[in-house]
Protein backbone atom coordinates (compact mmCIF):
# COMPACT_ATOMS: atom_id res chain seq x y z
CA UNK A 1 -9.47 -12.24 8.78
CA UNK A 2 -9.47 -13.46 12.41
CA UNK A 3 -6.83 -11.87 14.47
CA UNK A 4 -4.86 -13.93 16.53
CA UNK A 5 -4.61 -13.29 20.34
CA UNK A 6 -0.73 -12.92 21.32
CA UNK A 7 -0.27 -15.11 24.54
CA UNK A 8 3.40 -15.93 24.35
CA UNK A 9 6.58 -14.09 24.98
CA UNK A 10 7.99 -12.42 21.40
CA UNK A 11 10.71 -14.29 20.34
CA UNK A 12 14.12 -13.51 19.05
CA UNK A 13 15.39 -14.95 15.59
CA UNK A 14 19.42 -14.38 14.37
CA UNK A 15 20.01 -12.65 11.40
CA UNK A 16 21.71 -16.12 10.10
CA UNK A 17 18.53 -18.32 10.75
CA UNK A 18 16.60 -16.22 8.80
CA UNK A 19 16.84 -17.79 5.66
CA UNK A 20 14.72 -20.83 7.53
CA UNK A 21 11.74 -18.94 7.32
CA UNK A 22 11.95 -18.58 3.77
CA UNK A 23 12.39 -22.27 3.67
CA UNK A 24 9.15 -22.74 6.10
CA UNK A 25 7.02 -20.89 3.60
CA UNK A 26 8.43 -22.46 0.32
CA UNK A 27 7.79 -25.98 2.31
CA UNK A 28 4.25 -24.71 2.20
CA UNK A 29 3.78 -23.68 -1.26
CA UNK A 30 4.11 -19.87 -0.54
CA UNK A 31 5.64 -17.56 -3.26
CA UNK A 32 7.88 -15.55 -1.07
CA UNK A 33 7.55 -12.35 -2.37
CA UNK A 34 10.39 -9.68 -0.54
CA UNK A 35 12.00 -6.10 -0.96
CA UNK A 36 15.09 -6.35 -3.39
CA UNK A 37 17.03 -3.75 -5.23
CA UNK A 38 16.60 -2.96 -9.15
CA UNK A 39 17.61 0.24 -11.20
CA UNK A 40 18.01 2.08 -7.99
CA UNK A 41 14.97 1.24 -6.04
CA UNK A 42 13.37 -0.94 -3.45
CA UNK A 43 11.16 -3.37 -5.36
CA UNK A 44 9.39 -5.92 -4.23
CA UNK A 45 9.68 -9.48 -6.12
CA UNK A 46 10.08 -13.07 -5.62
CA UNK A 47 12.76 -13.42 -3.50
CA UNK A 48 13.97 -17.09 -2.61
CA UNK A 49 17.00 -16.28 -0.16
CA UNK A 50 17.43 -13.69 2.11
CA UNK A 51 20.55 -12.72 0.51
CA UNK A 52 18.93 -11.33 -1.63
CA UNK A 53 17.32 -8.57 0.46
CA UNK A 54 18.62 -5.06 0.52
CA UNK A 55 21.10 -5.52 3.20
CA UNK A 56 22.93 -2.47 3.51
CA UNK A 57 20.36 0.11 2.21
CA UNK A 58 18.29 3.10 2.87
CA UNK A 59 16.50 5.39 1.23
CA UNK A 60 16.47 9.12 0.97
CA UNK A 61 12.95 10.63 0.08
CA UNK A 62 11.78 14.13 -0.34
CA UNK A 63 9.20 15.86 -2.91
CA UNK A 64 9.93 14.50 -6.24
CA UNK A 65 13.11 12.74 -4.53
CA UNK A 66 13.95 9.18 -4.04
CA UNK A 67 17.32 8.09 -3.99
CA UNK A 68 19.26 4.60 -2.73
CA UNK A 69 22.01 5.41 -0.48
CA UNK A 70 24.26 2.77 1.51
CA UNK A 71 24.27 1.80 5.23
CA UNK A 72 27.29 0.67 7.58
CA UNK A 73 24.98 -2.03 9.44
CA UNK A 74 23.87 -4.66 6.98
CA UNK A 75 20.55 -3.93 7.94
CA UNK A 76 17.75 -5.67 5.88
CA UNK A 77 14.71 -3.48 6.32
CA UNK A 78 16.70 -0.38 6.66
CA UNK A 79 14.48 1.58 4.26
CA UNK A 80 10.84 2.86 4.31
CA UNK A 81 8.98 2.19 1.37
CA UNK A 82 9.88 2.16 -2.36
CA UNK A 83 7.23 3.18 -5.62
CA UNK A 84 5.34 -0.63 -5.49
CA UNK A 85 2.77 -1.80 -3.08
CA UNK A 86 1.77 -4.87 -2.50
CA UNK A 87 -1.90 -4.42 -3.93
CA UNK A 88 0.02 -5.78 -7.08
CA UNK A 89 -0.47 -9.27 -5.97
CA UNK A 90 -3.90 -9.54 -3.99
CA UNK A 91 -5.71 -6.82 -7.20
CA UNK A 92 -3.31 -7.04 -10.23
CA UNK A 93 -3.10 -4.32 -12.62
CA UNK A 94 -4.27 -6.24 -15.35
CA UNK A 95 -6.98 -8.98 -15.47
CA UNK A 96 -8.58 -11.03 -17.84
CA UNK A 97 -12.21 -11.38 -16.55
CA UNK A 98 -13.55 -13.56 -18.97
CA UNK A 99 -12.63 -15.08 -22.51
CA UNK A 100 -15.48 -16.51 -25.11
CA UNK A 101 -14.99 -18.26 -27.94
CA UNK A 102 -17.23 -18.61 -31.21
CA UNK A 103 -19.31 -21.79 -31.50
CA UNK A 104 -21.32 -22.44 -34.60
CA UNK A 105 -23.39 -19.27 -34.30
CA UNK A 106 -22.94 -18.08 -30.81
CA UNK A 107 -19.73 -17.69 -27.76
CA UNK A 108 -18.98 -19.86 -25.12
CA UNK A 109 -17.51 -18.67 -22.20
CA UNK A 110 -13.83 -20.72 -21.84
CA UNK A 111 -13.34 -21.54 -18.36
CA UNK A 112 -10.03 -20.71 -16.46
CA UNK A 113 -9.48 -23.10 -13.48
CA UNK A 114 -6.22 -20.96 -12.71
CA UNK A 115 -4.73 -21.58 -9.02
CA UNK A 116 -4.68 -19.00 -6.60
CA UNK A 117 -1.49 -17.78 -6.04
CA UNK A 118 0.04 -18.14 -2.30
CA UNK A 119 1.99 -15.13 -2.12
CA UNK A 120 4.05 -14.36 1.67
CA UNK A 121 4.54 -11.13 1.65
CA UNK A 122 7.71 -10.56 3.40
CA UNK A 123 8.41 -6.75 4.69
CA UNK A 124 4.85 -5.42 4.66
CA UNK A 125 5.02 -2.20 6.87
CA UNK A 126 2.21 -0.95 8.82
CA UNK A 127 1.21 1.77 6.89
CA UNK A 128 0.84 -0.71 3.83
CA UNK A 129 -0.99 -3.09 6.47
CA UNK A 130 -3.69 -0.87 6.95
CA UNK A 131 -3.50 0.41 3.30
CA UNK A 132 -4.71 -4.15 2.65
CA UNK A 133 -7.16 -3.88 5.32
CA UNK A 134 -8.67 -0.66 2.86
CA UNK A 135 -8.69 -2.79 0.02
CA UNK A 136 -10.44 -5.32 2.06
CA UNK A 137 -13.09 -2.63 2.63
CA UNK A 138 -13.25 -1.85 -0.89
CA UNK A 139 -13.49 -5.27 -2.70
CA UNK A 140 -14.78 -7.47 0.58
CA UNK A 141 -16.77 -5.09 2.52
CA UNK A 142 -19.69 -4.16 0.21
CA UNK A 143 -22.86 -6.10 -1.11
CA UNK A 144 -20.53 -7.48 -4.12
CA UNK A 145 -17.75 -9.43 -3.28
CA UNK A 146 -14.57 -9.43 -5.44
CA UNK A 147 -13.78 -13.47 -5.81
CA UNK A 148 -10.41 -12.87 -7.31
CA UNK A 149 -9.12 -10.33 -4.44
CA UNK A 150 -10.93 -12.76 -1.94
CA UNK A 151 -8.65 -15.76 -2.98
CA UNK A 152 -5.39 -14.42 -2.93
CA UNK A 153 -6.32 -12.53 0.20
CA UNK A 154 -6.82 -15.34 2.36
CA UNK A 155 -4.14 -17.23 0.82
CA UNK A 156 -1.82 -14.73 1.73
CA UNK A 157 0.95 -15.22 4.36
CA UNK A 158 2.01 -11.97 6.12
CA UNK A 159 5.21 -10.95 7.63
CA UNK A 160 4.83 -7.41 8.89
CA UNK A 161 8.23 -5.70 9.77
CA UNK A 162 7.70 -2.30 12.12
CA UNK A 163 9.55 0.10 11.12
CA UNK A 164 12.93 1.16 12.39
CA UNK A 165 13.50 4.66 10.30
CA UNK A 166 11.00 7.25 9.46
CA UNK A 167 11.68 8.81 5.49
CA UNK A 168 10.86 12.42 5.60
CA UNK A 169 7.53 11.63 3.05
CA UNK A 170 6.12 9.54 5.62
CA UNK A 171 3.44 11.13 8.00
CA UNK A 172 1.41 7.69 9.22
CA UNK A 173 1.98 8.68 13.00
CA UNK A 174 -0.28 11.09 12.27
CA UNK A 175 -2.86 9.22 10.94
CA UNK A 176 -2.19 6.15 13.41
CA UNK A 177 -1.48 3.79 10.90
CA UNK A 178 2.13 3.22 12.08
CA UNK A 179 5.31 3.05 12.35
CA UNK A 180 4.16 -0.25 14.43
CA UNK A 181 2.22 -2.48 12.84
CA UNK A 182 -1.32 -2.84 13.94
CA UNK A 183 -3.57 -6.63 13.98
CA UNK A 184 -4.14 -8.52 10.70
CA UNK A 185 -0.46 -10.01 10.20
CA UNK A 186 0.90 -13.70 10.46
CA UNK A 187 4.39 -13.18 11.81
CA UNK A 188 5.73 -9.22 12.70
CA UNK A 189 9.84 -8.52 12.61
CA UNK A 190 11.41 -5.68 14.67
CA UNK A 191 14.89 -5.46 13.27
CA UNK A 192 18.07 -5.16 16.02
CA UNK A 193 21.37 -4.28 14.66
CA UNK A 194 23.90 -4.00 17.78
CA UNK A 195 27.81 -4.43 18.24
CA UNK A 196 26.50 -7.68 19.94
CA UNK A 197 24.23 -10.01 16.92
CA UNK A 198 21.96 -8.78 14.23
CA UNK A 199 18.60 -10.26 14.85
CA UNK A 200 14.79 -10.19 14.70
CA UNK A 201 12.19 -9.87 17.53
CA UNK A 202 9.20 -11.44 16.84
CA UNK A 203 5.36 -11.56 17.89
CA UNK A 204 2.93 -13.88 16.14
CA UNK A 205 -0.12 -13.30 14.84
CA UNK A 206 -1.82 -15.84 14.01
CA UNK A 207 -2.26 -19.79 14.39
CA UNK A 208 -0.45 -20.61 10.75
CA UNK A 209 2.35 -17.60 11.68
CA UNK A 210 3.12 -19.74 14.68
CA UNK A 211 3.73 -23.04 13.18
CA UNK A 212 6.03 -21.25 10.53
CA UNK A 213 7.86 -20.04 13.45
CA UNK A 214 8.14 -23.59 15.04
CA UNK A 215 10.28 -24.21 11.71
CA UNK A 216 12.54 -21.68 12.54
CA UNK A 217 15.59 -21.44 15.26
CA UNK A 218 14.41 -19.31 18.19
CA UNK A 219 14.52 -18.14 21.34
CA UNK A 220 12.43 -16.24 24.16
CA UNK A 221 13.07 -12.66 23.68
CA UNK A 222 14.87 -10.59 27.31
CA UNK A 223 13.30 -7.98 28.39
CA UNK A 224 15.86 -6.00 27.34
CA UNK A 225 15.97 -6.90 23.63
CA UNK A 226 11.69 -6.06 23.63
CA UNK A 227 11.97 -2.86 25.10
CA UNK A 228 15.16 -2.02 22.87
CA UNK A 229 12.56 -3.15 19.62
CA UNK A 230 9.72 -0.91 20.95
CA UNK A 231 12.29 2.25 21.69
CA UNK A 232 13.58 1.60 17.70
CA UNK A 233 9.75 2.08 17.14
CA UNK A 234 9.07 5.03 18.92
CA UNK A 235 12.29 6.63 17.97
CA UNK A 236 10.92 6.46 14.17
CA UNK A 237 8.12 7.98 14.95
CA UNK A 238 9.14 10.92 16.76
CA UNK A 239 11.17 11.92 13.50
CA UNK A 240 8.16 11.69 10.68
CA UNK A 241 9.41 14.07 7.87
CA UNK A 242 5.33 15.02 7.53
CA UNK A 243 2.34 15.34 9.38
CA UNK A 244 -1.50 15.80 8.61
CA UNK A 245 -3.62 17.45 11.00
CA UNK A 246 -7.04 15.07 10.49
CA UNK A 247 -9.40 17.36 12.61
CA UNK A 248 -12.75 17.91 11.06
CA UNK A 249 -10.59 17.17 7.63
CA UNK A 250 -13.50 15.85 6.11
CA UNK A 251 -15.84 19.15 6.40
CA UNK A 252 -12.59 21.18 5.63
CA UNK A 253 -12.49 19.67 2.43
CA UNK A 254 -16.14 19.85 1.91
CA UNK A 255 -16.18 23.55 2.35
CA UNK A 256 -13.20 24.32 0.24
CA UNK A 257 -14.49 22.89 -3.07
CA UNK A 258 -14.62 26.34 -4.47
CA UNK A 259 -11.19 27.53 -2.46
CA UNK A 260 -9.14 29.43 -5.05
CA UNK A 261 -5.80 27.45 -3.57
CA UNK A 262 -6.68 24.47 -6.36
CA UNK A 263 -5.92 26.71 -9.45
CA UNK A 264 -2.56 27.44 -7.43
CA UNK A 265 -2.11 23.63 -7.12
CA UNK A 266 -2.85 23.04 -10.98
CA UNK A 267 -0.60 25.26 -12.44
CA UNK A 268 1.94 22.96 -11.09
CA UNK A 269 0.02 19.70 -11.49
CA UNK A 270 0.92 17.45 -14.45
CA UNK A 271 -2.14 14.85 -14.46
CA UNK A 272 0.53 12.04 -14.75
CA UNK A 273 -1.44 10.53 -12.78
CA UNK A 274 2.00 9.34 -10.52
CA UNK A 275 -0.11 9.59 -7.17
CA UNK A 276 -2.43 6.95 -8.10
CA UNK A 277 -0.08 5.06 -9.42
CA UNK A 278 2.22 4.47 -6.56
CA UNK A 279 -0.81 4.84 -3.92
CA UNK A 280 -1.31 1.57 -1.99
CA UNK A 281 -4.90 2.13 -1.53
CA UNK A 282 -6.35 3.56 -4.61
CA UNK A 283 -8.63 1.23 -6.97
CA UNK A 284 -9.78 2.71 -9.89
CA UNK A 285 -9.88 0.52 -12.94
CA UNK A 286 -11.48 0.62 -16.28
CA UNK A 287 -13.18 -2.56 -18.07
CA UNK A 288 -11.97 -3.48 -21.65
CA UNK A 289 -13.47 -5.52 -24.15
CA UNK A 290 -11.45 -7.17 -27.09
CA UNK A 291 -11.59 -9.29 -30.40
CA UNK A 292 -9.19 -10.91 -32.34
CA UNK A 293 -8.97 -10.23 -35.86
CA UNK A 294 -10.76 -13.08 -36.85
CA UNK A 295 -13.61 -12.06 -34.59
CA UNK A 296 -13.78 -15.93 -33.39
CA UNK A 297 -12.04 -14.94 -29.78
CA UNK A 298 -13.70 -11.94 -27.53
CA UNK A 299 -12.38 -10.96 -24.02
CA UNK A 300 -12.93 -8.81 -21.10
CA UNK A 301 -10.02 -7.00 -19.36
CA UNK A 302 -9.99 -5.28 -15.96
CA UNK A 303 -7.10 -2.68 -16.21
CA UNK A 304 -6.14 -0.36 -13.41
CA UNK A 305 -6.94 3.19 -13.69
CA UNK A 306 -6.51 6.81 -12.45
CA UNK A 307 -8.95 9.40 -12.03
CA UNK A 308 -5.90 12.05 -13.88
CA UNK A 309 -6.58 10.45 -16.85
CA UNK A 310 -9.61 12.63 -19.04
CA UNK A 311 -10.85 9.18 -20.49
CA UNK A 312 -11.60 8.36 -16.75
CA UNK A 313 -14.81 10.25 -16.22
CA UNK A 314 -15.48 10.65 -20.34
CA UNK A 315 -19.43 10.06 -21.26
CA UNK A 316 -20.67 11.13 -24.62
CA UNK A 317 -20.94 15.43 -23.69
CA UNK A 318 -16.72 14.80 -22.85
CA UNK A 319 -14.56 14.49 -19.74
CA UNK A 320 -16.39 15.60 -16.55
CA UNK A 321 -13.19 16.52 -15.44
CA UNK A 322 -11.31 18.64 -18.16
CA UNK A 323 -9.29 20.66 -15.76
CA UNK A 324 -6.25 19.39 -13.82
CA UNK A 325 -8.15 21.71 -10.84
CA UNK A 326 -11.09 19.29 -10.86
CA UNK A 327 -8.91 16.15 -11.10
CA UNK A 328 -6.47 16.91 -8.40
CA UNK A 329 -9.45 18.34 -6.34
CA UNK A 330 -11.53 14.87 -7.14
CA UNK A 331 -8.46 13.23 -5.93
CA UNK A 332 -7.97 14.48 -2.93
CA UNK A 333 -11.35 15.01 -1.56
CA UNK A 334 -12.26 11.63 -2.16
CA UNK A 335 -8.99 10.34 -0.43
CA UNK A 336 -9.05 12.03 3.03
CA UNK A 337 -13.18 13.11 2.38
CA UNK A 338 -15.65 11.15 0.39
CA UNK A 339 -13.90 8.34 1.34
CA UNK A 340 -15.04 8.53 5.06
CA UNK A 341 -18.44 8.58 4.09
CA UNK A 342 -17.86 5.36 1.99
CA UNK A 343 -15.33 3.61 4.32
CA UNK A 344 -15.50 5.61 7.55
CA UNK A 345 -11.90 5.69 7.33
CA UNK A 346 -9.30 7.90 5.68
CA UNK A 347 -8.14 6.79 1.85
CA UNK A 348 -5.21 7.80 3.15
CA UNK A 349 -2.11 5.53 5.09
CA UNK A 350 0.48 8.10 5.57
CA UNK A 351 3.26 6.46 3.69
CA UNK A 352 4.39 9.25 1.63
CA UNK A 353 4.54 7.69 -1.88
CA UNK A 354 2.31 10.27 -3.67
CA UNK A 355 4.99 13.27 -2.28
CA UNK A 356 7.93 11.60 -3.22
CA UNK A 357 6.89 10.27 -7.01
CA UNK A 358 5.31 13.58 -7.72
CA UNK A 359 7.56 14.19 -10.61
CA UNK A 360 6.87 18.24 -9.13
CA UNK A 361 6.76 17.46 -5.73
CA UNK A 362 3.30 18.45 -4.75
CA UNK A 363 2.61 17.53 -1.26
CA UNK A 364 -0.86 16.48 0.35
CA UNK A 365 0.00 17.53 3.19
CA UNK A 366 1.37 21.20 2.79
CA UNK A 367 -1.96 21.28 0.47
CA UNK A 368 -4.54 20.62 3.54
CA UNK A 369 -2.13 22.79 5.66
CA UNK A 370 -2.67 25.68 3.04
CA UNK A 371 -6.41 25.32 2.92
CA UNK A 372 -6.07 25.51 6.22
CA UNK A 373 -4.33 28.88 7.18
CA UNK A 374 -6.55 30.54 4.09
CA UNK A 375 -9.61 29.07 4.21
CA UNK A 376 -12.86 30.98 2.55
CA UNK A 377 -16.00 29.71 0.63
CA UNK A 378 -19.08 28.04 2.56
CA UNK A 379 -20.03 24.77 1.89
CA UNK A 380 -21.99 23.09 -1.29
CA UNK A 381 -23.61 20.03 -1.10
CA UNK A 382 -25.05 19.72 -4.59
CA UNK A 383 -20.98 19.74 -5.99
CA UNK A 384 -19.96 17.75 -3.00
CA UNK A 385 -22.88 14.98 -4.02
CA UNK A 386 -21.77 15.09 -7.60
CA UNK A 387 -18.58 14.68 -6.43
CA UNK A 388 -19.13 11.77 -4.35
């Protein structure tokens, strides 16, 4: 993904001209997909009009907390993030990989010439930006290439929106994935909300973000109204509810395979396997074959996993993982560990999900902090390589 150099000045879009971007993308054969409200949550969906955004709503986040609660300002993207991320629609839960069909005495493969989906993804915050760059690491960056993710990927439109409120789960300032959204987006949307208008300054980045602008009504952002959408920024992030001290993290973790602070952390863990769930980056997935009952139709399913579940690691001696000790240890360690020496980057955005769905409210981050003030043990490389 090329990134596009930002010559011009941001612009400034009203609040009521907003609904022409949608129309831009739809003109183009994007799938606007957008934050909404259902059963008490911020969702995202196909949204056709902006109306249909969550004007008028934050959220409230702690361990094990989430809760909608109303705003005075009709802001749209007055929330931080809600259970979904958008790795839904670039790596879907569930795919078929394959379908064969019997033929005299052997299968034939049916062919699926299904379109590629053109998704805009409307209200992607930074954190989640750099949690699709990690799943372009994972499915693009290796020796095998993931066609599927590579499709929708490109196809994708993104509008970024930086973030004007800071939930007290989130902790990406201290990983410096956000609260302002970094390179890789199409169009990026810093919300104002003043006595004066309710509007949207803009930067583009990239060549397609800037011809959907030239659909839309717009005007050269004043200075004032720029440094007004960087001070919203920076306000955020001097009030993360988290933070996540990533110094030598990696050998921390190594050395503390044996700490006795993960039985402490299982008696409370349920292996619901929530975290994974709701994590933007995580990728695990299990392969499934099927037949119909006629045996004349066989397929191949890829189904998204999580590394809580026993069946995840099971080979024909059992689980390799029977304890909720080693699975929340695996977890962990391969999110803000192993996973540097796969990716050289944390697994890890900063965005807070995995506190606040934790139906028990276990926290990363208090979890590194404790392993921190009570560290013991020495390293041990053979159970870190078996880990790995």
């Amino acid at each position: 993904m090329a990134d596009y150099e930002q010559l011009d000045t941001p612009s400034v879009v009203l609040r009521a001209d907003l609904q022409r971007l949608f129309d831009s993308l739809h003109a183009r054969g994007y799938e606007t997909i957008a934050p909404r409200v259902e059963n008490g949550a911020i969702i995202y969906d196909e949204v056709t009009s902006v109306d249909a955004l969550p004007a008028g709503w934050t959220d409230e986040q702690e361990g094990g907390f989430y809760r909608l609660e109303g705003r005075d300002d009709g802001a749209l993207f007055g929330y931080t993030v809600g259970p979904q991320s958008w790795k839904r629609y670039l790596s879907p839960p569930i795919r078929r990989l394959w379908q064969a069909r019997k033929n005299g005495d052997g299968f034939e493969i049916v062919h699926e010439d299904a379109p590629t989906p053109h998704y805009a993804l409307i209200g992607v915050r930074a954190c989640e930006l750099h949690a699709i760059h990690h799943l372009d690491d994972v499915y693009l960056g290796g020796s095998t290439i993931d066609a599927d993710y590579q499709q929708r990927r490109e196809a994708a439109f993104i509008v970024a929106v930086n973030c004007g409120k800071a939930g007290n789960t989130c902790f990406c300032a201290s990983l410096g994935t956000g609260p302002a959204v970094g390179p890789g987006y199409d169009l990026a949307l810093t919300e104002l909300v003043t006595e004066r208008e309710h509007a949207f300054v803009v930067t583009v980045g990239s060549e397609r973000g800037a011809d959907v602008l030239a659909d839309v009504p717009h005007r050269p952002a004043a200075p004032g109204e720029i440094d007004l959408a960087e001070a919203i920024v920076a306000e955020a992030a001097r009030h993360m509810g988290r933070t996540l001290e990533t110094t030598g993290l990696k050998e921390l973790l190594y050395r503390s395979f044996e700490h006795p602070h993960w039985d402490e952390v299982a008696e409370r863990c349920l292996t619901c396997g929530n975290c994974t769930m709701v994590c933007p980056t995580c990728f695990c997935f299990t392969v499934e074959d099927t037949t119909d009952l006629t045996g004349q139709s066989a397929e191949r399913w890829r189904r998204a996993d999580s590394c809580f579940t026993t069946a995840f690691t099971f080979i024909t001696s059992g689980s390799q993982r029977a304890s909720a000790k080693a699975r929340y240890r695996q977890w962990l360690t391969h999110k803000l560990a192993t996973w540097q020496d796969q990716f050289d980057s944390l697994g890890c955005v900063g965005c807070g999900r995995c506190i606040t769905w934790c139906p028990v409210g276990i926290d990363l981050t208090a979890e590194v902090a404790a392993l921190r003030a009570e560290e013991i043990g020495q390293p041990q490389p053979e159970a870190v390589l078996e880990m790995a």
